[in-house]
Protein backbone atom coordinates (compact mmCIF):
# COMPACT_ATOMS: atom_id res chain seq x y z
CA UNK A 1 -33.91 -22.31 29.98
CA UNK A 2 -37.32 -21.31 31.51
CA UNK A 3 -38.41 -22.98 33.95
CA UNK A 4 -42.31 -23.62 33.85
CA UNK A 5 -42.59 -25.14 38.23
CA UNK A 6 -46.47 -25.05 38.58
CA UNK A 7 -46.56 -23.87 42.24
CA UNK A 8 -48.34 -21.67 44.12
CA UNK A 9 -46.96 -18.66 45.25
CA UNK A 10 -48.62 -18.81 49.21
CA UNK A 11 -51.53 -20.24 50.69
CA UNK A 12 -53.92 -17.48 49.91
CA UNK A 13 -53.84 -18.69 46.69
CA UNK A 14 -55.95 -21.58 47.47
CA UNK A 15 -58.62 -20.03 48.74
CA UNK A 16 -61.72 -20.53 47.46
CA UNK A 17 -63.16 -23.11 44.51
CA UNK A 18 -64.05 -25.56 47.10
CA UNK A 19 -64.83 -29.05 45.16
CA UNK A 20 -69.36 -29.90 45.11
CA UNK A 21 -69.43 -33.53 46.17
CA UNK A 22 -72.47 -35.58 46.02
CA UNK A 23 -74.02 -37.12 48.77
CA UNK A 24 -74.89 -40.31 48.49
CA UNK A 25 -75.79 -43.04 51.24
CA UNK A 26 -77.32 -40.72 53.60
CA UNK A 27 -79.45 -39.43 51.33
CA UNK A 28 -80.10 -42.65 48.87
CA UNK A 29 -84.05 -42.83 50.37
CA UNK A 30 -84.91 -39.22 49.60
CA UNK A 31 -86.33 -37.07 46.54
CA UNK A 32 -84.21 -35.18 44.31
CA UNK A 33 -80.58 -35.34 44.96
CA UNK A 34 -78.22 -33.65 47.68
CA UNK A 35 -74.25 -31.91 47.06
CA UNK A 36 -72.18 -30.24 49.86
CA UNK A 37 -70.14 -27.33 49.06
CA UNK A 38 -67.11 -28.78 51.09
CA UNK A 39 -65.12 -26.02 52.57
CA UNK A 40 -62.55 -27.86 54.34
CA UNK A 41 -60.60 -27.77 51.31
CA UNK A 42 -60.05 -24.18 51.74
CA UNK A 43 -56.66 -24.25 53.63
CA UNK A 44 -57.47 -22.78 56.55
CA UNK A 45 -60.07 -26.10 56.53
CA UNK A 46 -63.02 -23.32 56.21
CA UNK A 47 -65.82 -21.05 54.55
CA UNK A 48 -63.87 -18.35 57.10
CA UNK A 49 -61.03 -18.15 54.80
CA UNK A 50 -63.01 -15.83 51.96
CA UNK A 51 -63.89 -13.14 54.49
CA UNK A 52 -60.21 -13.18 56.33
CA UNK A 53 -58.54 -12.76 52.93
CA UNK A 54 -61.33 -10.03 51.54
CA UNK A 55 -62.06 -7.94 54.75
CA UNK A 56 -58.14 -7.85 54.50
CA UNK A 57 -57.23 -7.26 51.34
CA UNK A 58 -60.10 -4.30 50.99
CA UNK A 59 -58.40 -2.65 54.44
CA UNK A 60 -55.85 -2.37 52.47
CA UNK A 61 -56.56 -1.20 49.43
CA UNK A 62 -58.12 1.58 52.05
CA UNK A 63 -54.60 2.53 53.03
CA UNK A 64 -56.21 1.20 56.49
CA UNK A 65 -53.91 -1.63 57.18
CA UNK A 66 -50.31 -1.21 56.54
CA UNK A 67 -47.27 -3.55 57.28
CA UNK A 68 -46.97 -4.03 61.17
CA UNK A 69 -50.35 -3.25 61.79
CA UNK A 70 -52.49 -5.13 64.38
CA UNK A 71 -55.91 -7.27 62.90
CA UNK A 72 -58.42 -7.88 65.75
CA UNK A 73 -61.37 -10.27 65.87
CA UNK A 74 -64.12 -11.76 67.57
CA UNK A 75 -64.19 -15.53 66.53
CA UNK A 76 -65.49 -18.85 67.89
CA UNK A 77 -62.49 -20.58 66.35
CA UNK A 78 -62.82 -20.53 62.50
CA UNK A 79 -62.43 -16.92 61.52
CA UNK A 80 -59.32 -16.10 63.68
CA UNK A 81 -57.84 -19.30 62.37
CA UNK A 82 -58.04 -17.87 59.11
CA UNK A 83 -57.39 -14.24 60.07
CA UNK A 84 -53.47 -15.65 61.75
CA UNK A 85 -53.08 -17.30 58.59
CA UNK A 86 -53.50 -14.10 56.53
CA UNK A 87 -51.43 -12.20 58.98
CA UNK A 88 -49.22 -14.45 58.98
CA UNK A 89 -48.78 -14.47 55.26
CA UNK A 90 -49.22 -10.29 55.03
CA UNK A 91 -47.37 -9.55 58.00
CA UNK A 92 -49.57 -8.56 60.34
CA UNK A 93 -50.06 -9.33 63.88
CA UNK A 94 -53.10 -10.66 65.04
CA UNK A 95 -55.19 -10.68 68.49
CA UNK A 96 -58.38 -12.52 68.82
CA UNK A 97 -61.44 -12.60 71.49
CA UNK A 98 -62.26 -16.14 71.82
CA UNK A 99 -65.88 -17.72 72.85
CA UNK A 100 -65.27 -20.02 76.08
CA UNK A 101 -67.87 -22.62 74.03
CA UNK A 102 -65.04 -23.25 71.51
CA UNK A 103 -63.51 -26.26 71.22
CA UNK A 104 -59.81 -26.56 73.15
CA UNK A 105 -58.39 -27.70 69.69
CA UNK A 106 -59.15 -24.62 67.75
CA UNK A 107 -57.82 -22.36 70.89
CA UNK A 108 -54.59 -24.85 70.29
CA UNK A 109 -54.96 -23.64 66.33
CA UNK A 110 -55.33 -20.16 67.16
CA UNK A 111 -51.79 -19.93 69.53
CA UNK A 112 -50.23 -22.33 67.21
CA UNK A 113 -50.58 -19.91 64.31
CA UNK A 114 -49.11 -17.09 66.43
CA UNK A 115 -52.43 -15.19 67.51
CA UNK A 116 -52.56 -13.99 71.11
CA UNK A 117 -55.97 -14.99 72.26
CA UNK A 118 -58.17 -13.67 74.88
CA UNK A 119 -60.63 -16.61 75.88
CA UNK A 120 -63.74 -14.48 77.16
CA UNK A 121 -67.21 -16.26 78.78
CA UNK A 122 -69.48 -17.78 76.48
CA UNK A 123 -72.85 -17.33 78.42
CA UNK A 124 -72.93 -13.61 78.81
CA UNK A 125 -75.11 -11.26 77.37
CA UNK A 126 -73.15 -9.33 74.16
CA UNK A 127 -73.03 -6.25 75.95
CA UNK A 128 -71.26 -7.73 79.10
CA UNK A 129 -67.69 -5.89 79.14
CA UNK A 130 -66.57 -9.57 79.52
CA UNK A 131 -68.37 -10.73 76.14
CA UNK A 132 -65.38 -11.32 73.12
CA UNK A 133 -67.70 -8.43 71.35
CA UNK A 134 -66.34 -6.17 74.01
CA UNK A 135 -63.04 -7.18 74.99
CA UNK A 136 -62.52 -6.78 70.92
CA UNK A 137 -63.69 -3.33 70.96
CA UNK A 138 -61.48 -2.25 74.01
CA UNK A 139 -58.37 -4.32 72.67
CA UNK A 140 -59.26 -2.48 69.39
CA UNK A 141 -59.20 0.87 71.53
CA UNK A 142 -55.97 0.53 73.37
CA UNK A 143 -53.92 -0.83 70.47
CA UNK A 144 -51.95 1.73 68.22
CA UNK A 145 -52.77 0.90 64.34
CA UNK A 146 -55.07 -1.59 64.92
CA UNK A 147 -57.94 -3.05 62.68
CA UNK A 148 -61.23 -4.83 64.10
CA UNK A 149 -62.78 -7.06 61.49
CA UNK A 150 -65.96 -6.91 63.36
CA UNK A 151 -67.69 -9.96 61.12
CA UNK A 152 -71.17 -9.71 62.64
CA UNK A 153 -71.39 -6.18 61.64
CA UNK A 154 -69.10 -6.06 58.65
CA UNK A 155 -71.17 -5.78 55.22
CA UNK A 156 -67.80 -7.28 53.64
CA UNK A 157 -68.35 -10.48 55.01
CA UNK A 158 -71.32 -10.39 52.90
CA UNK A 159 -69.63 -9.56 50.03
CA UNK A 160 -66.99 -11.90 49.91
CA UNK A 161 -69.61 -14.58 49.55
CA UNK A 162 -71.14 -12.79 47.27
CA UNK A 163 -68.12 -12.80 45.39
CA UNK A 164 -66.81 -16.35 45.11
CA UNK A 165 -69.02 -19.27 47.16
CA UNK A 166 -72.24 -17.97 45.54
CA UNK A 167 -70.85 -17.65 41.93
CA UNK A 168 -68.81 -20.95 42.43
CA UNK A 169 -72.25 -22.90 43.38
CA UNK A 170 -73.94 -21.43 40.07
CA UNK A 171 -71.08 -22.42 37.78
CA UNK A 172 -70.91 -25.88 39.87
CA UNK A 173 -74.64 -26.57 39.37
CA UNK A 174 -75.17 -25.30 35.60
CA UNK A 175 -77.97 -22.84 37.55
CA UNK A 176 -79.90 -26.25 38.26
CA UNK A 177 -79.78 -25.89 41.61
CA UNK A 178 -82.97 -25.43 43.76
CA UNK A 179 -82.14 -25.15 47.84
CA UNK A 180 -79.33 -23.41 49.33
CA UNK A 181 -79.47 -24.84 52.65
CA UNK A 182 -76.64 -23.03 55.42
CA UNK A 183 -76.14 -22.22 59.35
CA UNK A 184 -76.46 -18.89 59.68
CA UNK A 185 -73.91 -17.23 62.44
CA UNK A 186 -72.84 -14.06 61.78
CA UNK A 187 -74.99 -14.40 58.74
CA UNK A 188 -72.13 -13.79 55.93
CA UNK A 189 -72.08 -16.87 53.84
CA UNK A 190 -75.78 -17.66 53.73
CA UNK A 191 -76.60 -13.92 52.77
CA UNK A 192 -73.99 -13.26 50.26
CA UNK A 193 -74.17 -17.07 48.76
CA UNK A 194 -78.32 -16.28 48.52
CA UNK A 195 -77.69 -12.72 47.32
CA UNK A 196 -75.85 -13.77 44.35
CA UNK A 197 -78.13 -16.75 43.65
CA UNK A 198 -81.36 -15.31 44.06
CA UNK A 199 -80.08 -12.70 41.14
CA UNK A 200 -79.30 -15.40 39.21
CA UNK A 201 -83.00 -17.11 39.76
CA UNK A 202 -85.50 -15.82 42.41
CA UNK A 203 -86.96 -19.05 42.89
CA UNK A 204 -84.10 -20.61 44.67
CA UNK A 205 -85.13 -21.53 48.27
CA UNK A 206 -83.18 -20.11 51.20
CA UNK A 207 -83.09 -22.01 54.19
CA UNK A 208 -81.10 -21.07 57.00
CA UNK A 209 -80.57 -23.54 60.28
CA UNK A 210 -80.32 -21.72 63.67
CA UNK A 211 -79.75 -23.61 67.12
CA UNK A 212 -82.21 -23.82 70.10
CA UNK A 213 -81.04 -21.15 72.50
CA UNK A 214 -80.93 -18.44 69.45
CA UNK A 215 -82.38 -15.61 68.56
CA UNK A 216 -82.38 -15.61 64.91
CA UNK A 217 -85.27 -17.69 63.64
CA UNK A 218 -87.88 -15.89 65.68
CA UNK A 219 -86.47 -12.70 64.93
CA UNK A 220 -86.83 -13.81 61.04
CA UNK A 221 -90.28 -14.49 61.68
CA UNK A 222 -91.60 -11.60 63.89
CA UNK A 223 -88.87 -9.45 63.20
CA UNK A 224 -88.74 -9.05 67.53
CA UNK A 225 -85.17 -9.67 69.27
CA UNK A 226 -87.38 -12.03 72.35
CA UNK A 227 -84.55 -12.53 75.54
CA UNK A 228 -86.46 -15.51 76.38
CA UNK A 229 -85.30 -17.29 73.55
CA UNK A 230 -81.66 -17.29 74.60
CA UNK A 231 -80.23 -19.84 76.75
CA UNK A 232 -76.89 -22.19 76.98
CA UNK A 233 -76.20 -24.35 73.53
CA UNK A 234 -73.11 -26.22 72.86
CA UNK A 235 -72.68 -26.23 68.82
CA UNK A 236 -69.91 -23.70 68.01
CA UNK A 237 -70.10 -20.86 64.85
CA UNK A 238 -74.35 -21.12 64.67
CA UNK A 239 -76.81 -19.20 65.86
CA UNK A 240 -76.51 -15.96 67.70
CA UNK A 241 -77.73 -14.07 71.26
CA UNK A 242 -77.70 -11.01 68.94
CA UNK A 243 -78.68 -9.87 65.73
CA UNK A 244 -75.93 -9.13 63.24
CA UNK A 245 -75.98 -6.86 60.61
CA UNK A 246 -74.34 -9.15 58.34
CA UNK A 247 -77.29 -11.30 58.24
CA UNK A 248 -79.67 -10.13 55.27
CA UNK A 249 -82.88 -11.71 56.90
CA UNK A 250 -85.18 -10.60 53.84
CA UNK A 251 -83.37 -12.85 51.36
CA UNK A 252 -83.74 -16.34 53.52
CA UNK A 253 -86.78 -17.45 52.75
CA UNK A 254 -87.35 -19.76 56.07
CA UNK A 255 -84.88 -21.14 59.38
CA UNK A 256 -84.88 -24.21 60.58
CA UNK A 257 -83.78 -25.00 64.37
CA UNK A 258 -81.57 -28.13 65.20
CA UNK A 259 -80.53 -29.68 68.69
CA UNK A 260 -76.90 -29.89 70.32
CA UNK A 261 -77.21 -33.80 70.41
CA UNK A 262 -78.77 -34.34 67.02
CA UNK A 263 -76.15 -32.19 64.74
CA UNK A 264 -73.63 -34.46 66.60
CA UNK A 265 -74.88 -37.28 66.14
CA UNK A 266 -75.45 -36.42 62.87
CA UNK A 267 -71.67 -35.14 61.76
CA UNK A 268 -70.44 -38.09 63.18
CA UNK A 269 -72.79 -40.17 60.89
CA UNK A 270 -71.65 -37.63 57.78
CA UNK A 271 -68.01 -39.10 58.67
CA UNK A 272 -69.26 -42.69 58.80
CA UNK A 273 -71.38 -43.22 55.51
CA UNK A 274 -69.53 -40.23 53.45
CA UNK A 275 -66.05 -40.54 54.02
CA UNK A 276 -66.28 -36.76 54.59
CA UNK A 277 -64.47 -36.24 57.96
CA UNK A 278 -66.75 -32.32 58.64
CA UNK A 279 -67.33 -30.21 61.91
CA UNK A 280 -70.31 -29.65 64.47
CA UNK A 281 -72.40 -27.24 61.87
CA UNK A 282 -71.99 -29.50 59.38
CA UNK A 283 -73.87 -31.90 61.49
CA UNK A 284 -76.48 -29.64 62.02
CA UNK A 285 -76.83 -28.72 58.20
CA UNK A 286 -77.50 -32.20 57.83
CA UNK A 287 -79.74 -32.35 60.53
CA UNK A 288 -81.95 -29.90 59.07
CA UNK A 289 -81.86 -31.47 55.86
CA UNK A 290 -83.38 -34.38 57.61
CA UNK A 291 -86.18 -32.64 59.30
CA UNK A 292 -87.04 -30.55 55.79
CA UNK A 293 -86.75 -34.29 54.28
CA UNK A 294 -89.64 -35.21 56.76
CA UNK A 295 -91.39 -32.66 56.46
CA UNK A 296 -91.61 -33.65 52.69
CA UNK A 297 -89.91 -30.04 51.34
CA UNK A 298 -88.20 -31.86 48.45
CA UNK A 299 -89.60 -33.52 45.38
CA UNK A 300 -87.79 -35.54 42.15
CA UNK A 301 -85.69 -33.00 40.39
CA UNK A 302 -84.43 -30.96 42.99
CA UNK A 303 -81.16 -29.79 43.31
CA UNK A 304 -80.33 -29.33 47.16
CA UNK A 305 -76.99 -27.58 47.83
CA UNK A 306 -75.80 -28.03 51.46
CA UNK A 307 -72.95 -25.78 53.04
CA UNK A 308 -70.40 -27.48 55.14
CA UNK A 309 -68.38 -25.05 57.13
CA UNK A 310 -65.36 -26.66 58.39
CA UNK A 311 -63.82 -29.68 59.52
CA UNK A 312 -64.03 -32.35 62.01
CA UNK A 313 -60.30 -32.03 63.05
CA UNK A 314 -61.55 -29.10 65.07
CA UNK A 315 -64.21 -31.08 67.34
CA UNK A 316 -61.53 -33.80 68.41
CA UNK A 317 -62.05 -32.92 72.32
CA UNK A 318 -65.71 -32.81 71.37
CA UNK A 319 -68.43 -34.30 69.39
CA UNK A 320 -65.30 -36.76 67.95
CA UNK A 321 -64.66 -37.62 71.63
CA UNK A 322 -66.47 -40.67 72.88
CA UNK A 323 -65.89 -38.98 76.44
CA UNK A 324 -67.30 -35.38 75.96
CA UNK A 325 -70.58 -37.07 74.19
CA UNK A 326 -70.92 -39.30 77.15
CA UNK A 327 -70.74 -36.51 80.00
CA UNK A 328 -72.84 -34.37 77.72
CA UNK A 329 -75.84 -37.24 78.23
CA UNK A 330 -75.79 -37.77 73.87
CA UNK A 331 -75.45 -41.86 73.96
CA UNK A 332 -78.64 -43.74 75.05
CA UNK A 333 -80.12 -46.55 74.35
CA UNK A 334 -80.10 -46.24 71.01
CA UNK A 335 -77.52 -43.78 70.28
CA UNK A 336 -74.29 -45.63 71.68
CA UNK A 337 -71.20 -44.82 70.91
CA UNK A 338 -69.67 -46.00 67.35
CA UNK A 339 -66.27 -44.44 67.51
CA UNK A 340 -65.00 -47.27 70.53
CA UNK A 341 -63.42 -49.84 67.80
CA UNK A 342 -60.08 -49.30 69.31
CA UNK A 343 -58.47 -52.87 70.87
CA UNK A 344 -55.12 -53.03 72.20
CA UNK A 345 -53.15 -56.08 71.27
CA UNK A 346 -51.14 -56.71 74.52
């Protein structure tokens, strides 16, 4: 008798397709009207997941990677999370460089999916032999059949976007949409996702949001790399103290900058009035779409699509954390906290 089980072979398979999902209370007051691409329903809960599996998959088709083989990555949580879970799945071993600034529940993710981590100092210049860039590079060097992703630099990260989130939005929208609105990092998914949209219709707007304490909005502008704009910022996976190559800075049309305390503030507020429970740059996607709402960039009939990156399940010992907001100075006077509904029945 055949047997007709609708399963799915591994979890690879579910990469990609992420679900559109309109936004509704938090933007009810506001022209046009507002969808996130959610990519916590990828399983590795984010947008990471398309690069790990494509960077991978085209190594191999390179004859570069082979069974046994060693992947190696720099990551602030998200990427090496999905990189172990294609290794896993491919049967390769994997070593990540880890940003200090990520959260202590991805490092938890990382070793709990069999990755051995280096955690390396966040606030040190990228050529600092300390820096994950570098402790990648020499891991790469002294390891025997050994593969470095290399994301910032990798013109496959673009690609993969290109490939899938980009084409997925067009289909998703009917080609109505008119803002792609991202955080740009290493610059994959906002450049590939624009890439294959503005082919589709050059008058889609491109806006990227970048953190204070990065380079990458002034370097848009002026095209200068200024040192001076660099300093300490606590949102994880945006923004950069470099320039990567996998940023195409030509096809974002403008950046926006966002604080520390308002993206957190804001993501918890996404979990609150949207049900949708998303991480730190998700906040501070939001957060620009605020600012570009009061700045009056959208009109009736727009169609604003909003990336969200990950999920909140990854910011517990953070902006989820009534404790870390508090020593970080975030509650005030008028931003208390709203998580403390807790009462113990004794």
């Amino acid at each position: 008798m055949k047997k007709n089980i609708q399963v799915f072979d591994n979890v690879l398979q579910l990469i990609g397709n992420t679900p559109l999902i309109k936004l509704n209370r938090m933007t009810a007051d506001y022209d046009g009207e507002f969808y996130a691409k959610v990519e916590a329903f990828n399983p590795g809960h984010s947008s990471k997941d398309r690069i790990a599996l494509h960077i991978i998959e085209e190594a191999e088709r390179q004859g570069i990677l082979t069974p046994g083989d060693t992947v190696i990555e720099t990551t602030s949580g998200n990427t090496g999370f999905s990189i172990a879970m294609v290794s896993i799945i491919k049967g390769y071993k994997c070593i990540l460089a880890v940003s200090s600034k990520s959260s202590a529940d991805k490092i938890d993710m990382l070793k709990s999916m069999g990755a051995q981590v280096y955690v390396c100092p966040a606030h040190v210049s990228a050529d600092d032999p300390r820096s994950y860039y570098e402790v990648a590079k020499r891991l790469h060097e002294e390891t025997k059949g050994s593969v470095y992703i290399n994301q910032y630099f990798n013109q496959l990260n673009i690609d993969a976007h290109y490939n899938s989130t980009g084409p997925e939005i067009w289909k998703q929208t009917e080609g109505h949409i008119t803002h792609l609105i991202a955080c740009s990092g290493t610059g994959g998914t906002i450049s590939g996702t624009a890439k294959y949209l503005k082919e589709q219709n050059p008058k889609i707007k491109i806006i990227g949001v970048d953190a204070y304490g990065s380079v990458l909005k002034k370097y848009h502008e002026t095209r200068e790399f200024d040192h001076d704009e660099i300093y300490p910022y606590r949102i994880e996976g945006l923004g950069k103290n470099l320039i990567p190559t996998a940023t195409d800075f030509d096809i974002i049309d403008e950046f926006v900058k966002v604080t520390d305390e308002e993206s957190a503030h804001t993501a918890r507020q996404i979990s609150r009035t949207e049900g949708l429970f998303v991480g730190y740059t998700s906040g501070a996607v939001m957060q620009a779409v605020k600012q570009l709402n009061e700045a009056g960039e959208f009109k009736t009939g727009d169609n604003v699509v909003v990336i969200f990156p990950d999920h909140g399940s990854r910011y517990m010992s953070k902006i989820y954390s009534d404790k870390w907001m508090e020593e970080q100075g975030f509650f005030d006077s008028k931003t208390v906290s709203t998580l403390e509904t807790i009462q113990y029945i004794k």
